[in-house]
Every structure is written in C-alpha cells, then in structure tokens.
N, C-alpha and C. Protein backbone atom coordinates (compact mmCIF):
# COMPACT_ATOMS: atom_id res chain seq x y z
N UNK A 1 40.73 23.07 121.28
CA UNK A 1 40.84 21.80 120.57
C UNK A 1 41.54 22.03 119.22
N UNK A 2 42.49 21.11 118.67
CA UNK A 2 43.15 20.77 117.45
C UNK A 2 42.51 19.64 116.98
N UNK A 3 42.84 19.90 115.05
CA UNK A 3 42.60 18.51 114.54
C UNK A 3 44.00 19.17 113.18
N UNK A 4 44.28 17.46 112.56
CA UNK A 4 45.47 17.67 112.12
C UNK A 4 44.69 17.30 110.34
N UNK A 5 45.52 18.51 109.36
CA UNK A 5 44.63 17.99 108.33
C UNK A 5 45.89 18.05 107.11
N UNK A 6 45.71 17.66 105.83
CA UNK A 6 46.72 17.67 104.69
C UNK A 6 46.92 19.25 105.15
N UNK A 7 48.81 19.11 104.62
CA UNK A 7 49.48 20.19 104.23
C UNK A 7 49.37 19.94 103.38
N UNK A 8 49.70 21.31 102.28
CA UNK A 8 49.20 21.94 101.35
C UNK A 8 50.53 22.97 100.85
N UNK A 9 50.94 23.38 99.01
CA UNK A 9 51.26 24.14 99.02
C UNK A 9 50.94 25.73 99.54
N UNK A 10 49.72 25.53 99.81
CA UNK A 10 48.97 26.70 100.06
C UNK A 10 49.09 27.35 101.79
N UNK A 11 50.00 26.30 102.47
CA UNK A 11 50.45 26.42 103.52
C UNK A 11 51.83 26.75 103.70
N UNK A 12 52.65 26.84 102.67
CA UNK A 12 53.81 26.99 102.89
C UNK A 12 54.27 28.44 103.30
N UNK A 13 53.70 28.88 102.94
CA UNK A 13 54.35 30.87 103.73
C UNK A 13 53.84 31.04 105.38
N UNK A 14 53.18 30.40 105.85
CA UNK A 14 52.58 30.50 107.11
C UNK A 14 53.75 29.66 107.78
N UNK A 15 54.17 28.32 107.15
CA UNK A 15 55.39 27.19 107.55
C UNK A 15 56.18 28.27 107.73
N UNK A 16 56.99 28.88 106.46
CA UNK A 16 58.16 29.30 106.46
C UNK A 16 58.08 30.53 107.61
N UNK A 17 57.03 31.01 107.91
CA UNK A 17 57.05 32.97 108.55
C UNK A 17 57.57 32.20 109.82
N UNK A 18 57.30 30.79 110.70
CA UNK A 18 57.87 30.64 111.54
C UNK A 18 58.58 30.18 112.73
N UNK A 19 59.67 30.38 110.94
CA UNK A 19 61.04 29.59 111.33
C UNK A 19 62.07 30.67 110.69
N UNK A 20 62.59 31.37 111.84
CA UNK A 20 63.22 32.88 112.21
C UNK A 20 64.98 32.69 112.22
N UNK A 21 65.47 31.48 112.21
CA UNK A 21 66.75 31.05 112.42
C UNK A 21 67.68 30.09 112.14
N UNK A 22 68.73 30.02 111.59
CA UNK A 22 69.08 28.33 111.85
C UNK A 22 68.44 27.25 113.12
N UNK A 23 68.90 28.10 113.76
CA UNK A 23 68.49 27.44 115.44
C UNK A 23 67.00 27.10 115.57
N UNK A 24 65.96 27.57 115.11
CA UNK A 24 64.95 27.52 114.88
C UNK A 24 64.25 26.13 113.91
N UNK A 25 65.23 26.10 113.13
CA UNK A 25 64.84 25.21 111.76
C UNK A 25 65.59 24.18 112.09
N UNK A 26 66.95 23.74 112.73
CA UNK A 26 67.56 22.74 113.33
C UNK A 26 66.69 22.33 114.20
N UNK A 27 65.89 22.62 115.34
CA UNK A 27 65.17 21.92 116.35
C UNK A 27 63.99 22.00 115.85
N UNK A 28 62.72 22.41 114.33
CA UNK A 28 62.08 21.79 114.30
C UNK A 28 62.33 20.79 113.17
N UNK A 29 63.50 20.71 112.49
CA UNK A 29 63.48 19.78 110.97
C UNK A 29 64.99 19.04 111.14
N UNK A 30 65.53 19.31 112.22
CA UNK A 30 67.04 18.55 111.78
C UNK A 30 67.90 19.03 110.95
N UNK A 31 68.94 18.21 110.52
CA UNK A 31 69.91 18.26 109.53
C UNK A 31 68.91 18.20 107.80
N UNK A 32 68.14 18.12 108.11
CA UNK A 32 67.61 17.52 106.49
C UNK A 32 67.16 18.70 105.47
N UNK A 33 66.65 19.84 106.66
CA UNK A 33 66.40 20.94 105.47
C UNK A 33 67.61 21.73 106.02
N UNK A 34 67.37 23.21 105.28
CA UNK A 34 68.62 24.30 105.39
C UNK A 34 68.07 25.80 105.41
N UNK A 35 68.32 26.66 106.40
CA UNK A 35 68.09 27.83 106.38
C UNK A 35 68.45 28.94 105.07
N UNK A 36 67.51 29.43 105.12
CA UNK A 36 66.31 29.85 104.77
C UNK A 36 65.38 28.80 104.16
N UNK A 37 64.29 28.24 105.23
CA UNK A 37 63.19 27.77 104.52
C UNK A 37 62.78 28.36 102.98
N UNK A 38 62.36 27.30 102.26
CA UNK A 38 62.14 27.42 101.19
C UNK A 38 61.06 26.78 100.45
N UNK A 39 60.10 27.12 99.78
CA UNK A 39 58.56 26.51 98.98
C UNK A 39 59.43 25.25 98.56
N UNK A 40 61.09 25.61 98.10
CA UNK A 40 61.03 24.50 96.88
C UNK A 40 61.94 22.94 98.06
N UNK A 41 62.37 23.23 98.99
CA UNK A 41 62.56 22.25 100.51
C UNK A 41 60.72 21.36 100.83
N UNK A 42 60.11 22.42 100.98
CA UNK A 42 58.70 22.04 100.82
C UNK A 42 57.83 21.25 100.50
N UNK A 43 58.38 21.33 99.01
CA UNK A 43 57.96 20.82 97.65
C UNK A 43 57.93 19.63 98.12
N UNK A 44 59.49 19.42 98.08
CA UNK A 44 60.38 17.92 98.08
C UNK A 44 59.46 17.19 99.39
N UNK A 45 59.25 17.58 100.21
CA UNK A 45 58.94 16.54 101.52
C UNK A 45 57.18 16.30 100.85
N UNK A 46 56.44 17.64 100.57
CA UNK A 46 55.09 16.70 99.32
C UNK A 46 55.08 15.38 98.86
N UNK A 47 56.56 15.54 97.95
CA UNK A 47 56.42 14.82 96.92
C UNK A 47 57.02 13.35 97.46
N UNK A 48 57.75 13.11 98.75
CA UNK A 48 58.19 12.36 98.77
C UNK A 48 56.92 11.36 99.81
N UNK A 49 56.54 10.21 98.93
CA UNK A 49 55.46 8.82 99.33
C UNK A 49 55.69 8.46 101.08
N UNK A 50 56.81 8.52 101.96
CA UNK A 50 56.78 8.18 102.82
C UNK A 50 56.86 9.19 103.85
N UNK A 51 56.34 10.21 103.54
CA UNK A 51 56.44 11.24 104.07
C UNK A 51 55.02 11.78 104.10
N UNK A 52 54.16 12.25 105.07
CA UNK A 52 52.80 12.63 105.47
C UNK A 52 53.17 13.90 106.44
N UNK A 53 52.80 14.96 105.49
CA UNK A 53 52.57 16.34 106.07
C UNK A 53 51.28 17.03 106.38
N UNK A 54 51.18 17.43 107.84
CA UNK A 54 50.01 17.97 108.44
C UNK A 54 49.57 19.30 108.43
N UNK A 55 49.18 20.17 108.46
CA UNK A 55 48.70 21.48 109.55
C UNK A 55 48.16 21.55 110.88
N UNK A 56 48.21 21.75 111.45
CA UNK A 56 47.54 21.81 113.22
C UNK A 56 46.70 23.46 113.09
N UNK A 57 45.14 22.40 113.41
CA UNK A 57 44.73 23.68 112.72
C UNK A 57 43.48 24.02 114.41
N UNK A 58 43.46 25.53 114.52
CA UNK A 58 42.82 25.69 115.62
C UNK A 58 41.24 25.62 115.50
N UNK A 59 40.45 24.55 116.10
CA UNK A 59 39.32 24.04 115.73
C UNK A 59 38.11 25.56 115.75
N UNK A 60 38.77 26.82 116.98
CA UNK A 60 37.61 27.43 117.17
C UNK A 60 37.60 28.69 116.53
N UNK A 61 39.03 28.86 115.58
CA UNK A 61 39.18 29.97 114.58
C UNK A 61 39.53 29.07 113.09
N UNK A 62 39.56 28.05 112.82
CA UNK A 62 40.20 27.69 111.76
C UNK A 62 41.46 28.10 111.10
N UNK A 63 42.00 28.39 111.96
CA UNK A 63 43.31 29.17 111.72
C UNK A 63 44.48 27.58 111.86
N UNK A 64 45.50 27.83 111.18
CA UNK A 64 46.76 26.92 111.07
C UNK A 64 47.89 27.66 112.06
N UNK A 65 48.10 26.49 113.12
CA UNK A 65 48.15 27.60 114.03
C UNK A 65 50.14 26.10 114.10
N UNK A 66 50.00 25.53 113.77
CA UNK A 66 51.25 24.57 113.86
C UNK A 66 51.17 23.53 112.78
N UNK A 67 52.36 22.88 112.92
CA UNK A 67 52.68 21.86 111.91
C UNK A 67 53.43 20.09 112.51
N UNK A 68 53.18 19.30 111.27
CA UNK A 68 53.56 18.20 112.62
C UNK A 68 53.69 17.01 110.75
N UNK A 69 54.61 16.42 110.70
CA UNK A 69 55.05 15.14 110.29
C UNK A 69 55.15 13.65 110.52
N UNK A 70 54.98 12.77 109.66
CA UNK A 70 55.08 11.34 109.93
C UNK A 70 55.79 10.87 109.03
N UNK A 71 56.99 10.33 108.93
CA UNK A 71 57.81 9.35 108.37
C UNK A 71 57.81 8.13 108.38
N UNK A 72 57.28 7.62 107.12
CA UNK A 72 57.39 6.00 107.33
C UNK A 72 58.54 5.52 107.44
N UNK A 73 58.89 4.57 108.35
CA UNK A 73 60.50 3.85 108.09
C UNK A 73 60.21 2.41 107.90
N UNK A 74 61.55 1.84 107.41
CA UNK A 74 61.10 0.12 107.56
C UNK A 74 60.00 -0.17 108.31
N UNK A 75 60.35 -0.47 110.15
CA UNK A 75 60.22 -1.27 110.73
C UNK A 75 58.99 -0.54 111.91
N UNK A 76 58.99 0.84 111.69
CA UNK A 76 58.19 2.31 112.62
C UNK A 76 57.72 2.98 111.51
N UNK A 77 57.31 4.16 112.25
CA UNK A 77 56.95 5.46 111.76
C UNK A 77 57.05 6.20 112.69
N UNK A 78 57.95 7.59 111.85
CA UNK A 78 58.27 8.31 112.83
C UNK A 78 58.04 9.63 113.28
N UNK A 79 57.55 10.37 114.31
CA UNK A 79 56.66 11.36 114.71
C UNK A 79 57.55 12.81 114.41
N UNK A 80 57.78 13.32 113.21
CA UNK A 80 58.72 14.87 113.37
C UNK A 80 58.26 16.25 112.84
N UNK A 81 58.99 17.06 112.95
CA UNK A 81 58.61 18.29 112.66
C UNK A 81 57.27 19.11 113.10
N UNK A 82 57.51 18.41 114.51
CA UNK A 82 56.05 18.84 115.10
C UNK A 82 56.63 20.68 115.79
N UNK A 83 55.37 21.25 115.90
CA UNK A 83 55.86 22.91 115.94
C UNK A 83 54.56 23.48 116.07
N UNK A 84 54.58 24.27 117.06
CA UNK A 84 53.08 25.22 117.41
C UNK A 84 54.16 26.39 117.17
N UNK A 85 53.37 26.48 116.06
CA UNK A 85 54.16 27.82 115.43
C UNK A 85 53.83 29.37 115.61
N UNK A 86 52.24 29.31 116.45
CA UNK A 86 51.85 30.08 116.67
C UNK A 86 52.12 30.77 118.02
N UNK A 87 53.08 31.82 118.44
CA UNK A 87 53.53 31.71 119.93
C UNK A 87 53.09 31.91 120.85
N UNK A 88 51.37 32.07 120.92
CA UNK A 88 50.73 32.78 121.74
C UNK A 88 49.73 31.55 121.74
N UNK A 89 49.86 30.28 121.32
CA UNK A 89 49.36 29.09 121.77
C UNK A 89 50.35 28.18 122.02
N UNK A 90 51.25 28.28 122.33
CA UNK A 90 52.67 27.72 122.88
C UNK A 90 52.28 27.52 124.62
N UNK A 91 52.43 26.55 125.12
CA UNK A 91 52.49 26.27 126.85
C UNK A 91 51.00 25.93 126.81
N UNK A 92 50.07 25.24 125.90
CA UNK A 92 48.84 25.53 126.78
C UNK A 92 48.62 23.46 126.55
N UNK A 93 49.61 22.94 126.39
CA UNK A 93 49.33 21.18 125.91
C UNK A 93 48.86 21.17 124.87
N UNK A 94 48.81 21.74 123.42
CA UNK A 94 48.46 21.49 122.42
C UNK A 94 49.73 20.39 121.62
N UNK A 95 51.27 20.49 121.99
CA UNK A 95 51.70 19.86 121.44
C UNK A 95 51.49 18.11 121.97
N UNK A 96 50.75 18.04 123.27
CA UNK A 96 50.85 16.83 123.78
C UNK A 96 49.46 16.17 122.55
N UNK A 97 48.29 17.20 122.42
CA UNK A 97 47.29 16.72 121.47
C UNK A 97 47.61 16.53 120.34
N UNK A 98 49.09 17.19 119.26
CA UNK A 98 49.46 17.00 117.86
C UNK A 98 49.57 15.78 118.73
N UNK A 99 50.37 15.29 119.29
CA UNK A 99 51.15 14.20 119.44
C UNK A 99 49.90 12.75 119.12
N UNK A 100 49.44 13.19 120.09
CA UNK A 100 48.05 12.02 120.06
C UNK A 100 47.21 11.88 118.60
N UNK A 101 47.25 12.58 118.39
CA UNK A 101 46.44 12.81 116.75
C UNK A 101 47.54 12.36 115.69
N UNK A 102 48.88 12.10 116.05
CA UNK A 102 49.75 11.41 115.23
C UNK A 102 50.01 10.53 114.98
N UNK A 103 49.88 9.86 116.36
CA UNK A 103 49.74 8.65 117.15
C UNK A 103 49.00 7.83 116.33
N UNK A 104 47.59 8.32 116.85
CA UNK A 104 46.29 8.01 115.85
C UNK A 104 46.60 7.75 114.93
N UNK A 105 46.87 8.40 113.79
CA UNK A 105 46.70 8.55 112.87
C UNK A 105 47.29 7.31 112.16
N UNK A 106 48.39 7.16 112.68
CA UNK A 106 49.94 6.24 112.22
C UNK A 106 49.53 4.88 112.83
N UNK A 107 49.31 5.10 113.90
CA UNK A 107 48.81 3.65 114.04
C UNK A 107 47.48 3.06 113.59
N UNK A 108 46.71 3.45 112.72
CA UNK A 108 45.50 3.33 112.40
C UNK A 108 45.36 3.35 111.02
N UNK A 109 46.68 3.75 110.46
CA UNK A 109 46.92 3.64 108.65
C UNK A 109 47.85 2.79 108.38
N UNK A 110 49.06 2.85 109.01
CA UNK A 110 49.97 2.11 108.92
C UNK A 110 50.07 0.91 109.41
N UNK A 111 50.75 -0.37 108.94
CA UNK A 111 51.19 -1.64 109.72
C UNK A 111 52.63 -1.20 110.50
N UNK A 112 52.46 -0.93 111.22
CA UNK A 112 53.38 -0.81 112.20
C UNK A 112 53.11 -0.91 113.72
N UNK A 113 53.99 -1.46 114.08
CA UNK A 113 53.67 -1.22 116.00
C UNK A 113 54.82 -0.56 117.03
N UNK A 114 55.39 0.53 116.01
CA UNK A 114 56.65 1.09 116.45
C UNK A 114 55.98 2.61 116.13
N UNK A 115 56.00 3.75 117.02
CA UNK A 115 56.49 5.15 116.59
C UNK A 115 57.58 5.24 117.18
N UNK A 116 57.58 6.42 117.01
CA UNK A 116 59.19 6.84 117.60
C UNK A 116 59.33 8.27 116.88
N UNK A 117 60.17 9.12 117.56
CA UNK A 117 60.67 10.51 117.57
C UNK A 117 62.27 10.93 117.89
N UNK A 118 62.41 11.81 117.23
CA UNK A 118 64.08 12.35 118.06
C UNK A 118 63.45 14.01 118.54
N UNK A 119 64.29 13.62 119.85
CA UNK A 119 64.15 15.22 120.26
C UNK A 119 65.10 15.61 120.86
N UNK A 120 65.80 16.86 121.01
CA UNK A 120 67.16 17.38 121.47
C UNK A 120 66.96 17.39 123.00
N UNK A 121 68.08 16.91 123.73
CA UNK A 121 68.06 16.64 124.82
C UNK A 121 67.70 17.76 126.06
N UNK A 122 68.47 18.91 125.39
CA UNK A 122 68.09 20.23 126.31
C UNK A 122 66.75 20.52 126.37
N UNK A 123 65.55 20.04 125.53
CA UNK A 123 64.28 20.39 125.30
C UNK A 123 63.05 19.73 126.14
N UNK A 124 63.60 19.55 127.58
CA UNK A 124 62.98 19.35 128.55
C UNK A 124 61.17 19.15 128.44
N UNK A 125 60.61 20.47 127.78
CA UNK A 125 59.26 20.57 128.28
C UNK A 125 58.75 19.81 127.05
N UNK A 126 59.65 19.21 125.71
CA UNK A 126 59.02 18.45 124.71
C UNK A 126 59.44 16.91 125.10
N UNK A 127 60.71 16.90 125.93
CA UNK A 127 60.79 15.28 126.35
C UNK A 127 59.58 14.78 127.37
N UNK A 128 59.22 15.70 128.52
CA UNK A 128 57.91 15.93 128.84
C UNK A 128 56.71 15.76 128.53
N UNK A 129 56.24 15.95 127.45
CA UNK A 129 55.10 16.15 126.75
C UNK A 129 55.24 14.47 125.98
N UNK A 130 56.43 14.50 125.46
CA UNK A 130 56.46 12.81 125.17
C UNK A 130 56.07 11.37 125.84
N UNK A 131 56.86 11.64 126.94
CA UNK A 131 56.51 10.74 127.89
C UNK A 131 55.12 10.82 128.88
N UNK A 132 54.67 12.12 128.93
CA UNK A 132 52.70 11.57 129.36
C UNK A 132 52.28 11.50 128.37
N UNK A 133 52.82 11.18 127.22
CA UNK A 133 52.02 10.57 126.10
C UNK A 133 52.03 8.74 125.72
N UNK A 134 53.19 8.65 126.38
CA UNK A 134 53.91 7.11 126.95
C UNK A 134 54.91 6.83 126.14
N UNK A 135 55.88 7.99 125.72
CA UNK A 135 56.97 7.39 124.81
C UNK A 135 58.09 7.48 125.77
N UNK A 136 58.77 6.17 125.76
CA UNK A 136 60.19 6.06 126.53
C UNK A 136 61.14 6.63 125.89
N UNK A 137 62.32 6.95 126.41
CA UNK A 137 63.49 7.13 126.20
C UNK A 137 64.19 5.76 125.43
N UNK A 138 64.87 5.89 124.60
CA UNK A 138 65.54 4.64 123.64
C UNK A 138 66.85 5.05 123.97
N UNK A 139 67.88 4.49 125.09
CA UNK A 139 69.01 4.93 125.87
C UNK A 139 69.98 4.71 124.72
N UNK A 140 69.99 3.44 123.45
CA UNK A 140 71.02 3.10 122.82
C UNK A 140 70.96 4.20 120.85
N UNK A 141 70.36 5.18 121.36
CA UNK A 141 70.36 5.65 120.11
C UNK A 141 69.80 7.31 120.25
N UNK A 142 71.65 7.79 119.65
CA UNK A 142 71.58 9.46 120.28
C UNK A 142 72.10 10.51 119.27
N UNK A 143 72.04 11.75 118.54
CA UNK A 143 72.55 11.58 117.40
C UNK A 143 73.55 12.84 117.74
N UNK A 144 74.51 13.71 117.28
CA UNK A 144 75.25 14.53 117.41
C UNK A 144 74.79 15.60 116.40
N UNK A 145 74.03 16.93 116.44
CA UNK A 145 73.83 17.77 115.27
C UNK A 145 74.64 18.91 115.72
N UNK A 146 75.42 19.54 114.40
CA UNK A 146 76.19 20.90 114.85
C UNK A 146 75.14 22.05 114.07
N UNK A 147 75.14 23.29 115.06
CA UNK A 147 74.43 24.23 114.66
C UNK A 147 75.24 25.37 115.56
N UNK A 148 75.70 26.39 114.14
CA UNK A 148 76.64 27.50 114.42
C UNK A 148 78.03 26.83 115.16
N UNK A 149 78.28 26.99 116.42
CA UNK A 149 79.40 26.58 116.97
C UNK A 149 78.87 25.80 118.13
N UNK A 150 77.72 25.34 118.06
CA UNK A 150 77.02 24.44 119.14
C UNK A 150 76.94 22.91 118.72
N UNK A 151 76.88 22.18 119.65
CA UNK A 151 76.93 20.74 119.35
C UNK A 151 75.62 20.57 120.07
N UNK A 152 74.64 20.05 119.23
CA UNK A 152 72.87 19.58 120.33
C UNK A 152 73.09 18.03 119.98
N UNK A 153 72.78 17.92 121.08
CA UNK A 153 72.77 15.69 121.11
C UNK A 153 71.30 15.39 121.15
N UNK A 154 70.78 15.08 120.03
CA UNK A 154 69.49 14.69 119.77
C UNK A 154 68.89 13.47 120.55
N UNK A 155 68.00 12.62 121.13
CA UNK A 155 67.93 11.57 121.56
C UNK A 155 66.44 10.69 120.89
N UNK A 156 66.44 9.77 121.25
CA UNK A 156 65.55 9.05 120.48
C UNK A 156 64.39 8.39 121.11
N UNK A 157 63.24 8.34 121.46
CA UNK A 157 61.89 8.13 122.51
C UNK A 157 61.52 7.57 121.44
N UNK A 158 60.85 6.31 121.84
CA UNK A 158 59.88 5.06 121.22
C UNK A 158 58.24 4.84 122.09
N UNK A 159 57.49 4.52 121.56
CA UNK A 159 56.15 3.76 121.65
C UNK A 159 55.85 2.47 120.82
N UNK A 160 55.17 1.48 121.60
CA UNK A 160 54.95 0.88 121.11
C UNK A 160 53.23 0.72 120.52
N UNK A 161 52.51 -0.03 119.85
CA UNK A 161 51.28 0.16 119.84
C UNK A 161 50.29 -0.39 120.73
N UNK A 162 50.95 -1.41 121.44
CA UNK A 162 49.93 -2.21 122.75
C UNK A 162 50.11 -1.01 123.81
N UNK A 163 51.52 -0.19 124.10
CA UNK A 163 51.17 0.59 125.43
C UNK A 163 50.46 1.65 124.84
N UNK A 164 50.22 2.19 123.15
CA UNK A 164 49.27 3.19 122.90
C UNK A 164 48.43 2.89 123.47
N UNK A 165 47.64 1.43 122.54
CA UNK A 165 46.48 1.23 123.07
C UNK A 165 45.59 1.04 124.48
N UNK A 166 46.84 0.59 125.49
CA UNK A 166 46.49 0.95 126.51
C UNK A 166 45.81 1.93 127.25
N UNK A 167 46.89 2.69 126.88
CA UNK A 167 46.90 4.37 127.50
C UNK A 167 45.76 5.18 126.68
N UNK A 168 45.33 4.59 125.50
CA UNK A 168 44.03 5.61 125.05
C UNK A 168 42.50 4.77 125.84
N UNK A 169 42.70 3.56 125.73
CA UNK A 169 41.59 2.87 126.41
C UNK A 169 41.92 3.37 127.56
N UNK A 170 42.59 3.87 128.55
CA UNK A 170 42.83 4.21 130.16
C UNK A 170 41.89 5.41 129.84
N UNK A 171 42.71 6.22 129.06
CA UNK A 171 42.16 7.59 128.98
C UNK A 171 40.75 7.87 128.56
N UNK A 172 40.10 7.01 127.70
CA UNK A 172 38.68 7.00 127.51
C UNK A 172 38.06 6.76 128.47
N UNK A 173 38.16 5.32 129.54
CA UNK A 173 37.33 5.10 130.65
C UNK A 173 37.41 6.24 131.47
N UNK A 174 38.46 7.22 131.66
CA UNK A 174 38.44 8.70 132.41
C UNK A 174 38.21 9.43 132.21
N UNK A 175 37.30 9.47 131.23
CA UNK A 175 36.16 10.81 130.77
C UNK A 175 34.39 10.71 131.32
C-alpha cells in the first residue's frame, strides 16, 4: 500500500538520484525542467501556488519510494510527474494507486470536473494503467517533444468527475 504526502525540500536528493538522463527527465517532467535536475528547478515548482507536489511513500517501510504532481489549470487539473522511482517497486500497480490518490485528492480539493494527463505515446504500460483508471484518450490534442535526435509525440487522456465517481463507487461495492 501507498499514501501520497507534501513534498518537501527535504526530498529533493532522493527526486534528483532518480533521474539518470535527459531521456529520463523528458518522460517524467517534459519540456519544463532541464537536465541535470536541480534543488533550485525544485524550488521553483514549491513555490509556484498552482502547483501541488507529492512523495509516494511506501506505507510498510516509510520509505519515499516515488513522486507524483497536480497542476491546477483554468478549466482541469492536471495529473504529472508521476514516477516510482524506486526500481524494484516498478511493475507491481503502484502507479495505477498514485493515480487514484491523485484523483482523490484533486477532485475533493479542487472545483473542477476535469483531470487530465499527457503521456508519451510509446509508453504503452502507463497509457494502460490510465485507462483502468478510466481516463480516455483526448484524440484532438498531441504535443511534439524533441529529446537528443528523437522526436516523442506526447498525447493527452482526460477524466471526467461523474465517470470518477462512478468507477470508485463500482469499486467500493467490490470489496
């Protein structure tokens, strides 16, 4: 089990140890930060009001074992920089639980009835993990990022908050 709690400067060297690459830091942060992670890149996403930074922390060691973001926008809020950073809890559905705990979270603080995410198209087992969570594909909105001499076409998956609510009331009566 995960639960998602304030990031912290006091988290930032555990963030940075891992993220090993451009390639690495492009598919969990985008165009917005820049290789070599940095405390003072960090800083900035703290300090900025529409911006809510997590830890993913492992409930049965207390250990910070991933990381995960929420962006307020106008009209949504949007689910990024999610990352099980730890690689030896990688494949086991923990990112499908950040997801839900984001979910939560955003729809339960915020006035909004929009999330939404971008995720790179080649990244199969996270478009996956999106959609049994019930986020569609958004066909009219795709973005182009260059990294080294590669072109990744980012794509864009939406939820709304009535099919959240659905799908968590489904999922409660099935326990």
């Amino acid at each position: 089990m995960i639960e998602i709690e304030k990031f912290t400067a006091k988290d930032f060297k555990n963030l940075i140890s891992w993220i090993n690459n451009e390639e690495d830091l492009m598919q969990f942060a985008g165009p917005q930060l820049t290789f070599p992670l940095t405390d003072e890149q960090l800083e900035k996403s703290l300090r900025n009001k529409n911006v809510f930074c997590f830890k993913v922390i492992d409930i049965s060691t207390g250990l910070a074992i991933g990381h995960a973001e929420i962006f307020l926008k106008e009209n949504s809020f949007a689910l990024a920089r999610i990352l099980i950073g730890d690689k030896n809890m990688r494949g086991k559905g923990l990112g499908k639980k950040v997801v839900e705990k984001l979910l939560e979270f955003g729809f339960n603080n915020f006035d909004k009835n929009t999330a939404e995410l971008n995720v790179f198209d080649w990244n199969t087992s996270a478009i996956k993990c999106y959609e049994n969570v019930g986020f569609e594909i958004n066909p009219d909105l795709k973005f182009e990022r260059k990294v080294n001499d590669k072109t990744w076409i980012a794509i864009n998956m939406r939820i709304d908050k009535n099919k959240w609510q659905k799908k968590t009331e489904t999922a409660q009566k099935n326990l």
